[in-house]
N, C-alpha and C. Protein backbone atom coordinates (compact mmCIF):
# COMPACT_ATOMS: atom_id res chain seq x y z
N UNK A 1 0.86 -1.17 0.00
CA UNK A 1 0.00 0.00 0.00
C UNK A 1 0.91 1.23 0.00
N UNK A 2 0.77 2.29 -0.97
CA UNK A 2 1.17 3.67 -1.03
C UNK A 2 0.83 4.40 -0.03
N UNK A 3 1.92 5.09 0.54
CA UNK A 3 2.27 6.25 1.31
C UNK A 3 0.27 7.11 1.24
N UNK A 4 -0.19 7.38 0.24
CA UNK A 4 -0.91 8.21 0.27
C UNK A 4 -2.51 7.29 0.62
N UNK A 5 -2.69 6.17 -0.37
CA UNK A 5 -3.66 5.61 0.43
C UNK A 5 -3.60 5.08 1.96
N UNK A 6 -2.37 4.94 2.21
CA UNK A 6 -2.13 4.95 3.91
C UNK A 6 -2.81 5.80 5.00
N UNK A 7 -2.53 7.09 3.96
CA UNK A 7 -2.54 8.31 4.84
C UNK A 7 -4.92 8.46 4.49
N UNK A 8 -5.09 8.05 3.58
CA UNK A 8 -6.62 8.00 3.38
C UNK A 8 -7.08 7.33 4.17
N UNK A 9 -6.46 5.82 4.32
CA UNK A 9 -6.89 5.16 5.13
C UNK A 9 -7.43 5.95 6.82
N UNK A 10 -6.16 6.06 7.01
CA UNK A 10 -6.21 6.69 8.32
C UNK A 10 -6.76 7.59 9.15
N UNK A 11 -6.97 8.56 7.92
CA UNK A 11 -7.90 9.66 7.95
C UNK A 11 -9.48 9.25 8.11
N UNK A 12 -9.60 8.34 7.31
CA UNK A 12 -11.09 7.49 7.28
C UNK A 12 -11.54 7.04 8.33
N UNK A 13 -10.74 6.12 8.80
CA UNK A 13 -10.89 6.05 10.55
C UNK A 13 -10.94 6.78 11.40
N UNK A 14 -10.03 7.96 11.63
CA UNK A 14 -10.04 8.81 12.74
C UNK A 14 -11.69 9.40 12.36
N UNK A 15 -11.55 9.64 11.40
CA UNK A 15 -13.39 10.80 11.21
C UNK A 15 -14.09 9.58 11.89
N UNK A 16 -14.39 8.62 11.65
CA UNK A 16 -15.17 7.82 11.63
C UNK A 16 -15.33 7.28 13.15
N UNK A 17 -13.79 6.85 13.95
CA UNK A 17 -13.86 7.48 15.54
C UNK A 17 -14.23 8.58 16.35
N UNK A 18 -14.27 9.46 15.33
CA UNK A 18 -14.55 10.77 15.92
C UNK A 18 -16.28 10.75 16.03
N UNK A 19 -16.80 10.73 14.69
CA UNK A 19 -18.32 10.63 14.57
C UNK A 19 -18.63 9.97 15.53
N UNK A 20 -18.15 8.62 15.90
CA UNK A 20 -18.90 7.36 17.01
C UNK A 20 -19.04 8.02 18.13
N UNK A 21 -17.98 8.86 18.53
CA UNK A 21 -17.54 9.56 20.01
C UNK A 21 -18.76 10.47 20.51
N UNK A 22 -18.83 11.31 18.95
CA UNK A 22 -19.72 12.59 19.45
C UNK A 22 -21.34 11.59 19.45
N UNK A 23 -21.56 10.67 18.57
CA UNK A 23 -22.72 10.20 18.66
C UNK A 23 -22.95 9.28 20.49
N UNK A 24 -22.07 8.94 20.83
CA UNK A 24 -22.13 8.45 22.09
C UNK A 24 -22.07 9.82 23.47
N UNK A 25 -21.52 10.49 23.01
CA UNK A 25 -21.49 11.72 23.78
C UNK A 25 -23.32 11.99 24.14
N UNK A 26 -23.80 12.37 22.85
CA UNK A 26 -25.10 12.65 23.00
C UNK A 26 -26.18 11.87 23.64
N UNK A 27 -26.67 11.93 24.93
CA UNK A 27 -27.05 10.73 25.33
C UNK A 27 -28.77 10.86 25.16
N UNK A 28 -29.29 9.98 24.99
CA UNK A 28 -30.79 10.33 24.65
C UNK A 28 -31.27 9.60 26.03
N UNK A 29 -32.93 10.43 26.15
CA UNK A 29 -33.27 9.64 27.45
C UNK A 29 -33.97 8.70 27.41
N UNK A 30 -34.10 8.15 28.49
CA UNK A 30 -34.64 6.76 28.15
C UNK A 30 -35.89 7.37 29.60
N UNK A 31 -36.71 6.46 29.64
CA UNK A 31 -37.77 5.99 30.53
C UNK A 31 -37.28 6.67 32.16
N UNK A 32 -37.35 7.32 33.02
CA UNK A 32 -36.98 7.60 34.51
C UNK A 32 -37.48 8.23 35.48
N UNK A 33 -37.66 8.27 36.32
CA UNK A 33 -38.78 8.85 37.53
C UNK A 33 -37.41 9.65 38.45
N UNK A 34 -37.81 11.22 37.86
CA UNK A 34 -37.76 12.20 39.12
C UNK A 34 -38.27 12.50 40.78
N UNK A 35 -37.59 12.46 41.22
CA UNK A 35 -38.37 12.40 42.65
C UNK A 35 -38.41 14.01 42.87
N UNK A 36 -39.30 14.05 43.90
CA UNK A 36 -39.41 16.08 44.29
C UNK A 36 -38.37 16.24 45.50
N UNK A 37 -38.07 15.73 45.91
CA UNK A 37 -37.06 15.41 46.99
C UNK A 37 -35.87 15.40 46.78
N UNK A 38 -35.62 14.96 45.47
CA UNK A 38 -34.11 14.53 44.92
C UNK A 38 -33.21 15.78 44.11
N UNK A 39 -34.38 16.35 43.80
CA UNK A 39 -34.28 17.60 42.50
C UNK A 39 -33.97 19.06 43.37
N UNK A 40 -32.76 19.60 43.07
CA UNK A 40 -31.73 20.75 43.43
C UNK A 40 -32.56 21.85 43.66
N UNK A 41 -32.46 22.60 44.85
CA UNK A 41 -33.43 23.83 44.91
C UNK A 41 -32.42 25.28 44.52
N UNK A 42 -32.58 25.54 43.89
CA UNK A 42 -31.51 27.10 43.21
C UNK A 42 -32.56 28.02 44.22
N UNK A 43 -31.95 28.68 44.73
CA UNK A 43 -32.63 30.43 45.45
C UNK A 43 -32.22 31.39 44.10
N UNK A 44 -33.26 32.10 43.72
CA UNK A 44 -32.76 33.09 42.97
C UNK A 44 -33.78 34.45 43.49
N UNK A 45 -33.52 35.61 42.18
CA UNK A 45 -34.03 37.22 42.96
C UNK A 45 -35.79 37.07 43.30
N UNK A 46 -36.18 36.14 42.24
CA UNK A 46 -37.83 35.58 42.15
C UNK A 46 -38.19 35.26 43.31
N UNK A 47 -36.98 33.74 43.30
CA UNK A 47 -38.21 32.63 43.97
C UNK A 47 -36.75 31.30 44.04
N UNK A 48 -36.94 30.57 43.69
CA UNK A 48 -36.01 29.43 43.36
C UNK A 48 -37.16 28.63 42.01
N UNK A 49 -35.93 27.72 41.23
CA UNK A 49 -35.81 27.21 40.42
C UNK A 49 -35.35 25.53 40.66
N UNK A 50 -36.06 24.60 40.24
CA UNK A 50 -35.54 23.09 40.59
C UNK A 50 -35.29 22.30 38.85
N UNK A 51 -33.68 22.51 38.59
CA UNK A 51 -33.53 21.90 37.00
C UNK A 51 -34.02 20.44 37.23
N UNK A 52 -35.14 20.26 36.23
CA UNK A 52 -35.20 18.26 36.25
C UNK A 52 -34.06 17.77 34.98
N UNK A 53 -34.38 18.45 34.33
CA UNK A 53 -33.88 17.74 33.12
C UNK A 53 -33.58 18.84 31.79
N UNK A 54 -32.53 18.47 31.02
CA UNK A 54 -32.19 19.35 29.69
C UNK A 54 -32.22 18.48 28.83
N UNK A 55 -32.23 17.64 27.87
CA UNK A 55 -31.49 16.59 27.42
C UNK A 55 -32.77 15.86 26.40
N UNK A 56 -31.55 15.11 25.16
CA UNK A 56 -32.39 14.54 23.88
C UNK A 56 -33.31 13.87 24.82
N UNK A 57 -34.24 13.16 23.68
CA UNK A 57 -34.89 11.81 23.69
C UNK A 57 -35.30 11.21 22.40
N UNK A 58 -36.17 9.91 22.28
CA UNK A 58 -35.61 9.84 20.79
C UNK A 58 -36.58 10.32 20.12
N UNK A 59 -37.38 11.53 20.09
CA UNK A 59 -38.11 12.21 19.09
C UNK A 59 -37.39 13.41 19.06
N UNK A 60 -37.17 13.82 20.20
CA UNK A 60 -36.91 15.42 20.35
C UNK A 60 -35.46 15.57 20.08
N UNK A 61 -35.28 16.86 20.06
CA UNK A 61 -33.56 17.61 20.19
C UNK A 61 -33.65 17.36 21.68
N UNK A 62 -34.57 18.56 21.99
CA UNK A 62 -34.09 18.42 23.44
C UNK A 62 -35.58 18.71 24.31
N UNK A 63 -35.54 18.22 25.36
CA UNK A 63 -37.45 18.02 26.52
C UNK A 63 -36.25 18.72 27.65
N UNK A 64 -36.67 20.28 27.85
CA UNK A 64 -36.74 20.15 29.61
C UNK A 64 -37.44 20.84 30.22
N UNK A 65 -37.53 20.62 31.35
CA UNK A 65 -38.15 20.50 32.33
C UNK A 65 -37.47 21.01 33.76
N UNK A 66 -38.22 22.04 33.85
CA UNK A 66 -37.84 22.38 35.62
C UNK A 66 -39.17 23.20 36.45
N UNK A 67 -38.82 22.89 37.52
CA UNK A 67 -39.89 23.67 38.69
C UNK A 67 -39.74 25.23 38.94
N UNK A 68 -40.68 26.22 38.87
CA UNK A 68 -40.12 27.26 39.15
C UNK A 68 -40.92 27.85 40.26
N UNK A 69 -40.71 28.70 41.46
CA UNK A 69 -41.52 28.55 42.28
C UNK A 69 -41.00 30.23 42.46
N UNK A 70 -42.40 31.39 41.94
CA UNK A 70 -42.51 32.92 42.24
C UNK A 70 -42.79 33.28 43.54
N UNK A 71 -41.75 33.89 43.85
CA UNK A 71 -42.36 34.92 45.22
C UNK A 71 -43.96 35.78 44.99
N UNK A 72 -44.42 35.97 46.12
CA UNK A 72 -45.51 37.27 45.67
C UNK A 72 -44.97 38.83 44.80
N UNK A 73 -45.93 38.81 43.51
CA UNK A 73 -45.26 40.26 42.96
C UNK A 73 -44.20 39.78 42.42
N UNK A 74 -43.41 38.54 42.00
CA UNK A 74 -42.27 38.45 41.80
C UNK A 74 -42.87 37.88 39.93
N UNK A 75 -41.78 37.96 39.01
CA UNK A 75 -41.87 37.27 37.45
C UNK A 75 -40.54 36.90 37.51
N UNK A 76 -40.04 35.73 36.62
CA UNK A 76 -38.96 35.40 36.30
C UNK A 76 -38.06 36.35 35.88
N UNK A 77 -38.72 37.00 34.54
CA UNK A 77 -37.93 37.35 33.52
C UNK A 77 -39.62 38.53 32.61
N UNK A 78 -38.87 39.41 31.98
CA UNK A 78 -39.65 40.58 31.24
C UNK A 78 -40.68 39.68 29.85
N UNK A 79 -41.51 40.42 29.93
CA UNK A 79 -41.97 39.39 28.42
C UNK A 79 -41.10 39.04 27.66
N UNK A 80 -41.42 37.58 26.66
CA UNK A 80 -40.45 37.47 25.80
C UNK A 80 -40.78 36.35 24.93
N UNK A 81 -40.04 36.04 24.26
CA UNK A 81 -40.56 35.13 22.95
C UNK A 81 -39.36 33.94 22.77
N UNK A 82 -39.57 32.87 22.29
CA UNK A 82 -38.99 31.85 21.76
C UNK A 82 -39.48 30.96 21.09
N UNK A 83 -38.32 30.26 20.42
CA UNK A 83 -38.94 29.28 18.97
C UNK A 83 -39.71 28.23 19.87
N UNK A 84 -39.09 27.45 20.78
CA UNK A 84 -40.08 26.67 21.61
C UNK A 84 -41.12 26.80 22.09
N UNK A 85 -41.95 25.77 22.25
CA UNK A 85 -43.43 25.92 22.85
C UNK A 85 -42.99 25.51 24.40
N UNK A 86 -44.01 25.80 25.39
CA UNK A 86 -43.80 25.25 26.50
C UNK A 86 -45.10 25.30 27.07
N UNK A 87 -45.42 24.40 28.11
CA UNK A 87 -46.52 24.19 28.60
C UNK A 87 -45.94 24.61 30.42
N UNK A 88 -47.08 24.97 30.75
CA UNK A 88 -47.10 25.47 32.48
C UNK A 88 -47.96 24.89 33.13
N UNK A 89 -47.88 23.81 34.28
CA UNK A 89 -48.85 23.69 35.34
C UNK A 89 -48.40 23.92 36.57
N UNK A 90 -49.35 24.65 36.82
CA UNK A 90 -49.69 25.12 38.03
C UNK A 90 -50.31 24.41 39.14
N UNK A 91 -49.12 23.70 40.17
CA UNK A 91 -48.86 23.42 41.98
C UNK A 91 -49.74 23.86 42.47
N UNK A 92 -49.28 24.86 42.45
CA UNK A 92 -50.12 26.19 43.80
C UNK A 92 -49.98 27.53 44.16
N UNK A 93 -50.63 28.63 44.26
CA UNK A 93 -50.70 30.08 43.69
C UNK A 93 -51.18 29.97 42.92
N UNK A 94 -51.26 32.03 42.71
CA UNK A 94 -51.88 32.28 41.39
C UNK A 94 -51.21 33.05 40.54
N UNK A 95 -50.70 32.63 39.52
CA UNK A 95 -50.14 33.36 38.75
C UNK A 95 -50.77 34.21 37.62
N UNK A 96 -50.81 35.31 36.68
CA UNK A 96 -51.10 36.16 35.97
C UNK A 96 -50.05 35.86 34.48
N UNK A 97 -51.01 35.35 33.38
CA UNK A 97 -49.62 35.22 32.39
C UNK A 97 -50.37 36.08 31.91
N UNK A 98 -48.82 36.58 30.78
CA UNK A 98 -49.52 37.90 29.75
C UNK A 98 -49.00 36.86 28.40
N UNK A 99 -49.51 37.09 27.35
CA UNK A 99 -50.07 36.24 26.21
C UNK A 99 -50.07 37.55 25.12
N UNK A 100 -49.40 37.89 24.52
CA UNK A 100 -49.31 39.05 23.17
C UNK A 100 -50.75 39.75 23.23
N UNK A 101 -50.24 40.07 24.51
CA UNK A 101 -50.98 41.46 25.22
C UNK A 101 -52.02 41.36 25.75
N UNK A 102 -52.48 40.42 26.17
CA UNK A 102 -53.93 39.55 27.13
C UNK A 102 -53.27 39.21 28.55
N UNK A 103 -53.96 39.73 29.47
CA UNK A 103 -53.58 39.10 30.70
C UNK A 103 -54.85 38.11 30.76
N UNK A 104 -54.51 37.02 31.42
CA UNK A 104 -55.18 35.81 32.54
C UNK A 104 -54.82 35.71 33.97
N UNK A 105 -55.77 35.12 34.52
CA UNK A 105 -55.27 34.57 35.88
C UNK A 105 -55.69 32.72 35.92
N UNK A 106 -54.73 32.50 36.47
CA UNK A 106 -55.10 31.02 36.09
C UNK A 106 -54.17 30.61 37.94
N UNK A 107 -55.06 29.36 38.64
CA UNK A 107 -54.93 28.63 39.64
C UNK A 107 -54.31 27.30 39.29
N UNK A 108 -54.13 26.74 40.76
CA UNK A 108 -54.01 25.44 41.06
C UNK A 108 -54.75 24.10 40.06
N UNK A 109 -53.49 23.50 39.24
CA UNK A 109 -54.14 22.74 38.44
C UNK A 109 -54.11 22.96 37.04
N UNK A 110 -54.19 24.10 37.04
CA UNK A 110 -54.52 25.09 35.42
C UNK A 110 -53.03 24.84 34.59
N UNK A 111 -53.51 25.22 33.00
CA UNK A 111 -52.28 24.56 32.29
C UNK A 111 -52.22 25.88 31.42
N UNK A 112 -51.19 26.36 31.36
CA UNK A 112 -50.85 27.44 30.43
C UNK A 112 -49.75 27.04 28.92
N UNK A 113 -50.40 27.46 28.07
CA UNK A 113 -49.95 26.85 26.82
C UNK A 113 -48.99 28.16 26.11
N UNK A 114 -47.64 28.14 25.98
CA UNK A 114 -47.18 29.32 25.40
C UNK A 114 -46.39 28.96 24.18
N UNK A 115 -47.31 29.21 22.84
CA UNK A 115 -46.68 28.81 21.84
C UNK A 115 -45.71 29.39 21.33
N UNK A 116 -45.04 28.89 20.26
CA UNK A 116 -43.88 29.28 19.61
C UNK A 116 -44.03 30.97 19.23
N UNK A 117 -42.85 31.64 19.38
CA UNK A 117 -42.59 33.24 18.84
C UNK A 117 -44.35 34.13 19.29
N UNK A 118 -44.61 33.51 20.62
CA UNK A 118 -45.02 34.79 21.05
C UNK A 118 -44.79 35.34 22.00
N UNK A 119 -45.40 36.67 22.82
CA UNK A 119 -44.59 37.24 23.56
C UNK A 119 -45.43 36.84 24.71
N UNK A 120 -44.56 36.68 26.27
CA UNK A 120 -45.36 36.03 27.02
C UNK A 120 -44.41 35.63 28.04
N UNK A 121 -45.13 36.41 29.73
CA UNK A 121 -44.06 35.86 30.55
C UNK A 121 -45.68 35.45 31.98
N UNK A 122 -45.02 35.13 33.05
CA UNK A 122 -46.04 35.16 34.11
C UNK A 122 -45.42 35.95 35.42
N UNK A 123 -46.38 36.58 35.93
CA UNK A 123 -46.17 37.00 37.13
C UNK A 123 -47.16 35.97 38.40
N UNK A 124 -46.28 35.89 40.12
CA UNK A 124 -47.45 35.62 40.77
C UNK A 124 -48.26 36.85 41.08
N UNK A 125 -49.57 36.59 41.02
CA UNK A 125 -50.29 37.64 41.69
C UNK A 125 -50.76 37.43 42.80
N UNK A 126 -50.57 36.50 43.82
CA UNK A 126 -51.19 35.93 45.22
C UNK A 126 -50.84 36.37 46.09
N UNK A 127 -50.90 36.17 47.10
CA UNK A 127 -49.87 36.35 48.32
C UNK A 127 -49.16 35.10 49.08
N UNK A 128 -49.17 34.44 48.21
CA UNK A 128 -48.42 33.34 48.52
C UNK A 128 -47.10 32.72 47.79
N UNK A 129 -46.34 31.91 47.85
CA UNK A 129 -45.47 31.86 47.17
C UNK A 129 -46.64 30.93 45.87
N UNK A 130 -45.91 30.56 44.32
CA UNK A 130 -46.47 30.42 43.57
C UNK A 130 -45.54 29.68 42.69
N UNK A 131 -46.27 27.77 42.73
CA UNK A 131 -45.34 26.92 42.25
C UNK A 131 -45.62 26.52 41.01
N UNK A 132 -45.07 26.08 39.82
CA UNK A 132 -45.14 25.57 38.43
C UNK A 132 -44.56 24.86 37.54
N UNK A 133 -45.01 23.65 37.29
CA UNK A 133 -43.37 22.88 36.65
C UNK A 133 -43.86 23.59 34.85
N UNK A 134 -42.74 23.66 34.29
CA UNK A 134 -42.44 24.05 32.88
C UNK A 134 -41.81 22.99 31.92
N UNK A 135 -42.55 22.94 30.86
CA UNK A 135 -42.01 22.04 30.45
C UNK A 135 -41.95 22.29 28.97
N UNK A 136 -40.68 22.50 28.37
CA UNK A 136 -40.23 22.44 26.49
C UNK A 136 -39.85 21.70 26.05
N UNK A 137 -39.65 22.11 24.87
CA UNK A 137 -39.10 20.74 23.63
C UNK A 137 -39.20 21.84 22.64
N UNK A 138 -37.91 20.72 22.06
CA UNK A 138 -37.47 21.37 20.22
C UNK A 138 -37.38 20.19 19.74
N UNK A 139 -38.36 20.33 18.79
CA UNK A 139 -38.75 19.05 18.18
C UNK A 139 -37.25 18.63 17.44
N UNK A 140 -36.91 17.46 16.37
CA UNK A 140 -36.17 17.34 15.18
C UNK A 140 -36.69 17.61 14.06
């Protein structure tokens, strides 16, 4: 074998180790039960935040999921928009979402739907603290 198909050879492989690597890197999820107990409590200026999860699965890019829990009078973050959809249920409190320029009030139980590229954040309006798991995805 020539010096140069040597060097093809070789090259062929390394890409080809390389591809396997990053495809194993990426881990997709499989089937698993979060506990509420187990899951990290972040304090932030709001409220605190509990990350469940970031990560593929095998439809999606990426599903996550975390708890976010508003002080009274408190919002995460200013209105705002993204390519993702996300869904909100609501623990306990009452929160106020704004929806491309509609306010609601929605309780305990209630599911808030915030589709793709519109503008849209929540405040609590209660006097209590005000809990909600969130949940996105970017499709493939």
């Amino acid at each position: 074998m020539n010096n140069m198909k040597l060097a093809m050879l070789v090259a062929a492989v390394a890409a080809a180790s390389s591809v396997a690597t990053l495809v194993a890197q990426k881990h997709i999820q499989k089937s698993t039960v979060y506990e509420w107990t187990t899951t990290d409590t972040k304090p932030n200026e709001w409220g605190a935040v509990r990350q469940v999860m970031r990560t593929p699965t095998p439809t999606l890019d990426e599903l996550e999921i975390h708890i976010s829990t508003l002080q009274p009078g408190k919002s995460p973050h200013a209105p705002h928009q993204h390519q993702h959809e996300e869904l909100l249920i609501i623990k306990e409190g009452t929160l106020e979402t704004f929806q491309s320029g509609a306010t609601r009030r929605v309780g305990p139980g209630g599911i808030i739907f915030q589709a793709s590229n519109e503008m849209h954040n929540v405040t609590n309006v209660g006097q209590t603290p005000a809990t909600y798991f969130v949940i996105g995805w970017t499709t493939k």
